[in-house]
C-alpha atoms as a PDB file:
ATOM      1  CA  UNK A   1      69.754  53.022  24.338  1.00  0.00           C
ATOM      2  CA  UNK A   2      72.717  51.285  22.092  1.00  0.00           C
ATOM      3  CA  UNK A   3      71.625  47.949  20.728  1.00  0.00           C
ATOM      4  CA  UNK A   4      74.262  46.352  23.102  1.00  0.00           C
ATOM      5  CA  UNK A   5      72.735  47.519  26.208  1.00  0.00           C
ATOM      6  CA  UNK A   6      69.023  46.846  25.107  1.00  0.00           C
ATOM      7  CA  UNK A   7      70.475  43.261  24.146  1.00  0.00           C
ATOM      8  CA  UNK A   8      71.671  43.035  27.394  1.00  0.00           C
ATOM      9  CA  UNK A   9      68.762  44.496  29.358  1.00  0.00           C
ATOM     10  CA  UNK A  10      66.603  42.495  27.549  1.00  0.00           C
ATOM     11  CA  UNK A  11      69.066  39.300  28.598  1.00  0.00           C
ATOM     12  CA  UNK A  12      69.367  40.154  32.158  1.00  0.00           C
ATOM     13  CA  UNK A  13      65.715  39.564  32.480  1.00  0.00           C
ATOM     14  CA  UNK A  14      65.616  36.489  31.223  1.00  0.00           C
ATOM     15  CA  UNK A  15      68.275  34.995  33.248  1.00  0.00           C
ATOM     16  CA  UNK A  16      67.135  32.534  36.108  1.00  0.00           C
ATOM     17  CA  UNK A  17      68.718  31.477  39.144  1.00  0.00           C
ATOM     18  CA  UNK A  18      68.663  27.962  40.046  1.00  0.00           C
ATOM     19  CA  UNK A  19      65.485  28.138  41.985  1.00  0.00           C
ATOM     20  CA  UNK A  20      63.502  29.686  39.571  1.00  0.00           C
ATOM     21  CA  UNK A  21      64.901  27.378  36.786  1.00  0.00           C
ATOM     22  CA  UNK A  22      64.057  24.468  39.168  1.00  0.00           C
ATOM     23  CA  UNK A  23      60.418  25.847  39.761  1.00  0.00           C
ATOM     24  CA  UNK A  24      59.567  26.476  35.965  1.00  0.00           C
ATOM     25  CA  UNK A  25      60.347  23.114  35.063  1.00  0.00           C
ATOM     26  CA  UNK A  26      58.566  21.676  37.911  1.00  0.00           C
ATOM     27  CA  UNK A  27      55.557  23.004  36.807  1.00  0.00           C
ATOM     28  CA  UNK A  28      56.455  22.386  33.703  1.00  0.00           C
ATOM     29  CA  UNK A  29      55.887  18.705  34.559  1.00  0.00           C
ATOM     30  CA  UNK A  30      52.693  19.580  36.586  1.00  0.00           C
ATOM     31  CA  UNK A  31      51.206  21.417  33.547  1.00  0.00           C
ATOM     32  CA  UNK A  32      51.715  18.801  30.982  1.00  0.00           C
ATOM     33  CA  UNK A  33      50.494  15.580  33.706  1.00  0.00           C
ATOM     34  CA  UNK A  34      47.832  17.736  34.207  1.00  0.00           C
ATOM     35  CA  UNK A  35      46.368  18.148  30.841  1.00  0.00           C
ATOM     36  CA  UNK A  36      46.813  14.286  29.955  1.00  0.00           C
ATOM     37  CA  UNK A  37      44.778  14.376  33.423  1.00  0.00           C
ATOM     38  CA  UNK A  38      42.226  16.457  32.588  1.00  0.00           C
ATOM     39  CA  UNK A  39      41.525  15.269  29.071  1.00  0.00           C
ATOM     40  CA  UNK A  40      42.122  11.778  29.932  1.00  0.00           C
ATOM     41  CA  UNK A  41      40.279  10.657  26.824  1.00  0.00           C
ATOM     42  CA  UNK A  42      41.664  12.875  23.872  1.00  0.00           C
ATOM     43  CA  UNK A  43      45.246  13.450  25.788  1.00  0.00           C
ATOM     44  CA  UNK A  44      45.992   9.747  27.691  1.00  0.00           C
ATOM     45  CA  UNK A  45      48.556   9.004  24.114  1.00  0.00           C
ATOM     46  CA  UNK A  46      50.546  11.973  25.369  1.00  0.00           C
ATOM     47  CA  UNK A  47      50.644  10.076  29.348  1.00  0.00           C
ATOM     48  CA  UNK A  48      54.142   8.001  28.217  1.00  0.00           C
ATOM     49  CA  UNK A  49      55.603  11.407  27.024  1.00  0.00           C
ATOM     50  CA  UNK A  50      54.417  13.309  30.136  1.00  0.00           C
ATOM     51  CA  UNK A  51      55.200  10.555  32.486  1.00  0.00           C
ATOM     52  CA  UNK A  52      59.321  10.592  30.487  1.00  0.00           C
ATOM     53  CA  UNK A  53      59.913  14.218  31.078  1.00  0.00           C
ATOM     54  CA  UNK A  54      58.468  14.379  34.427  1.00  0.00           C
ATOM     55  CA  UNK A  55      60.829  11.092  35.171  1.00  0.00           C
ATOM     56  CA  UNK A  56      63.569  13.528  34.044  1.00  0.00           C
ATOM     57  CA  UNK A  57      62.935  16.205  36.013  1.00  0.00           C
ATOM     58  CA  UNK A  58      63.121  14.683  39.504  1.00  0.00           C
ATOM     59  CA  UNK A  59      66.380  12.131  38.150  1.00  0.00           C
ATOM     60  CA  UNK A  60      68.126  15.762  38.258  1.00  0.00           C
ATOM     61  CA  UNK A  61      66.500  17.097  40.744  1.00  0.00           C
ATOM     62  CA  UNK A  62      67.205  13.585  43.143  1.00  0.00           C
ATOM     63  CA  UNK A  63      70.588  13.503  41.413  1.00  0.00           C
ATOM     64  CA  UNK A  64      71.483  17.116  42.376  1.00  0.00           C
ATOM     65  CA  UNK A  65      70.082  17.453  45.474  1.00  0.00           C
ATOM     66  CA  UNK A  66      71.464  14.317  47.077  1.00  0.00           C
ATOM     67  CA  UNK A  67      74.961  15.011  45.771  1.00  0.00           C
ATOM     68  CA  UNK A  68      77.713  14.887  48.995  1.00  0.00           C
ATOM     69  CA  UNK A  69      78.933  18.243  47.881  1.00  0.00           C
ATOM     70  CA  UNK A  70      75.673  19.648  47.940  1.00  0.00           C
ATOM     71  CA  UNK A  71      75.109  22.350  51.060  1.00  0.00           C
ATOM     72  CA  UNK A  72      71.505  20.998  51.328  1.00  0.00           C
ATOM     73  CA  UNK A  73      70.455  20.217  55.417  1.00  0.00           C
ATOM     74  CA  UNK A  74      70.616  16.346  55.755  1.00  0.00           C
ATOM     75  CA  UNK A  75      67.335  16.021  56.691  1.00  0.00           C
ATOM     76  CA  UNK A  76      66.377  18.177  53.264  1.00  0.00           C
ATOM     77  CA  UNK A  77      68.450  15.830  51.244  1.00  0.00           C
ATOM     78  CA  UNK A  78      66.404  13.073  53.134  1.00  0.00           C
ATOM     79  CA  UNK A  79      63.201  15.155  52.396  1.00  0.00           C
ATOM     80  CA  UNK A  80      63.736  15.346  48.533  1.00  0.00           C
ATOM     81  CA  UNK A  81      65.355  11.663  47.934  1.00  0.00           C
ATOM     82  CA  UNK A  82      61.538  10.624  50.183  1.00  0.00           C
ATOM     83  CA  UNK A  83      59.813  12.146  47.566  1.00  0.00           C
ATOM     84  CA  UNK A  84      61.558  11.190  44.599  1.00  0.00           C
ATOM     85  CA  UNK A  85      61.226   7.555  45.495  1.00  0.00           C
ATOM     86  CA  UNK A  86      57.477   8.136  46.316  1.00  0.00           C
ATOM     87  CA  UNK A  87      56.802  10.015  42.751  1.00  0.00           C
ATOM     88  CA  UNK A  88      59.256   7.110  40.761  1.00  0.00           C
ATOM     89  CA  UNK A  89      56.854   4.495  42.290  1.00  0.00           C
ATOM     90  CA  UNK A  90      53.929   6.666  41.223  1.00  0.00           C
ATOM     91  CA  UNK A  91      55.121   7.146  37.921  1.00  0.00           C
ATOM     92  CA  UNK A  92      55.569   3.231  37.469  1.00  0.00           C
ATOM     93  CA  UNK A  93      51.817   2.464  38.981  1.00  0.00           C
ATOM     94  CA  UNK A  94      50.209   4.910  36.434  1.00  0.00           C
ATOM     95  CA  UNK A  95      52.354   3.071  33.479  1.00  0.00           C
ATOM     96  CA  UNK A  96      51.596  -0.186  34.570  1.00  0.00           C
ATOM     97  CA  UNK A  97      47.779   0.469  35.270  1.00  0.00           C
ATOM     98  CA  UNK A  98      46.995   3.313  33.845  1.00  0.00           C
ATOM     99  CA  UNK A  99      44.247   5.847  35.678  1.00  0.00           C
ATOM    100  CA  UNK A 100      44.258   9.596  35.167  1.00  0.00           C
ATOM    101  CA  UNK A 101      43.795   9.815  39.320  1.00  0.00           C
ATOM    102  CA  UNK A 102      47.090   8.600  39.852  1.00  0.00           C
ATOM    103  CA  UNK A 103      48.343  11.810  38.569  1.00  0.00           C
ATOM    104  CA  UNK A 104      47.168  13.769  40.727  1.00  0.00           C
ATOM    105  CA  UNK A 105      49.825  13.301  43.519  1.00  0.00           C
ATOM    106  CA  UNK A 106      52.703  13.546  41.331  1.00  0.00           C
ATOM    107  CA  UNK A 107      51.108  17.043  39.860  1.00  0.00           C
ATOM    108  CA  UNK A 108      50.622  18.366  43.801  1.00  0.00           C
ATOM    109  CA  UNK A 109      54.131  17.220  44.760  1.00  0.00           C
ATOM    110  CA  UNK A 110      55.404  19.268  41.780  1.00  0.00           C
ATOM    111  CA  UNK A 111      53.155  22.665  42.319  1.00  0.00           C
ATOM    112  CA  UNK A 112      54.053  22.349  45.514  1.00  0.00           C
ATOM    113  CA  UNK A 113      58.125  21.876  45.264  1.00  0.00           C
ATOM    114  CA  UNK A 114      57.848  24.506  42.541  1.00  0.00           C
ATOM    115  CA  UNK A 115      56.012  27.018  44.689  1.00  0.00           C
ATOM    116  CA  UNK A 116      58.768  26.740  47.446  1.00  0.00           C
ATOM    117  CA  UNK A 117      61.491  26.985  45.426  1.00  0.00           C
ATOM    118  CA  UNK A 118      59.857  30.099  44.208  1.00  0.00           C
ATOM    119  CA  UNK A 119      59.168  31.138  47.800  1.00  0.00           C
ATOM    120  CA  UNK A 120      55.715  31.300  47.490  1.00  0.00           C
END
C-alpha cells in the first residue's frame, strides 16, 4: 500500500463520531475523579483539576444538548439539563466540603452517559 492510503487507513480509524467522542471524554472525567477517589490521600491535590475538566465536560455537553436547534426529544433535553444541574451542585458540595464519597455519583453518572452514548 502507497503511503497515502496507509496514512489514510490509518486516519479513518481514528476518526470518531460524535457519540464516541462524547463517551471517551466522559469517561475521561470518570477515570481521572476516580483516581483522586481512590487515592484520596496521595491524589486529593489533583480533586480541583479533576473537578475543572469534569465541570467542562458537561458545560458542553448541557450547552450542546439543550441547544433549540438541537434534534434531541424534549424530554431528553430535559433528561440531560436534570443531570447537569444535579452533577454542577455535586461538583460545588465536594469543593466546598471536600469527601472522596461525593465522587462517586458524579463518576456513575458519567460511566453511565458514556456507556449509552456508546450503546452499551
Amino acid at each position: 500500500m502507497s503511503y497515502a492510503a496507509n496514512a489514510y487507513a490509518k486516519t479513518s480509524r481514528s476518526v470518531l463520531t460524535a457519540r464516541e467522542a462524547e463517551s471517551a471524554v466522559l469517561t475521561k472525567a470518570s477515570q481521572r475523579l476516580q483516581m483522586v477517589r481512590d487515592d484520596w490521600a496521595n491524589q486529593s491535590g489533583e480533586l480541583v483539576a479533576a473537578l475543572n475538566f469534569n465541570q467542562k465536560v458537561w458545560t458542553i455537553l448541557a450547552t450542546s444538548a439543550t441547544d433549540p436547534a438541537n434534534q434531541l426529544p424534549e424530554d431528553v433535553k430535559q433528561g440531560v439539563a436534570n443531570l447537569a444541574v444535579f452533577v454542577f451542585r455535586q461538583m460545588i458540595e465536594t469543593m466546598a466540603d471536600p469527601a472522596p464519597e461525593k465522587l462517586t455519583p458524579i463518576i456513575t453518572i458519567n460511566l453511565n452517559l458514556a456507556a449509552g452514548l456508546a450503546g452499551r
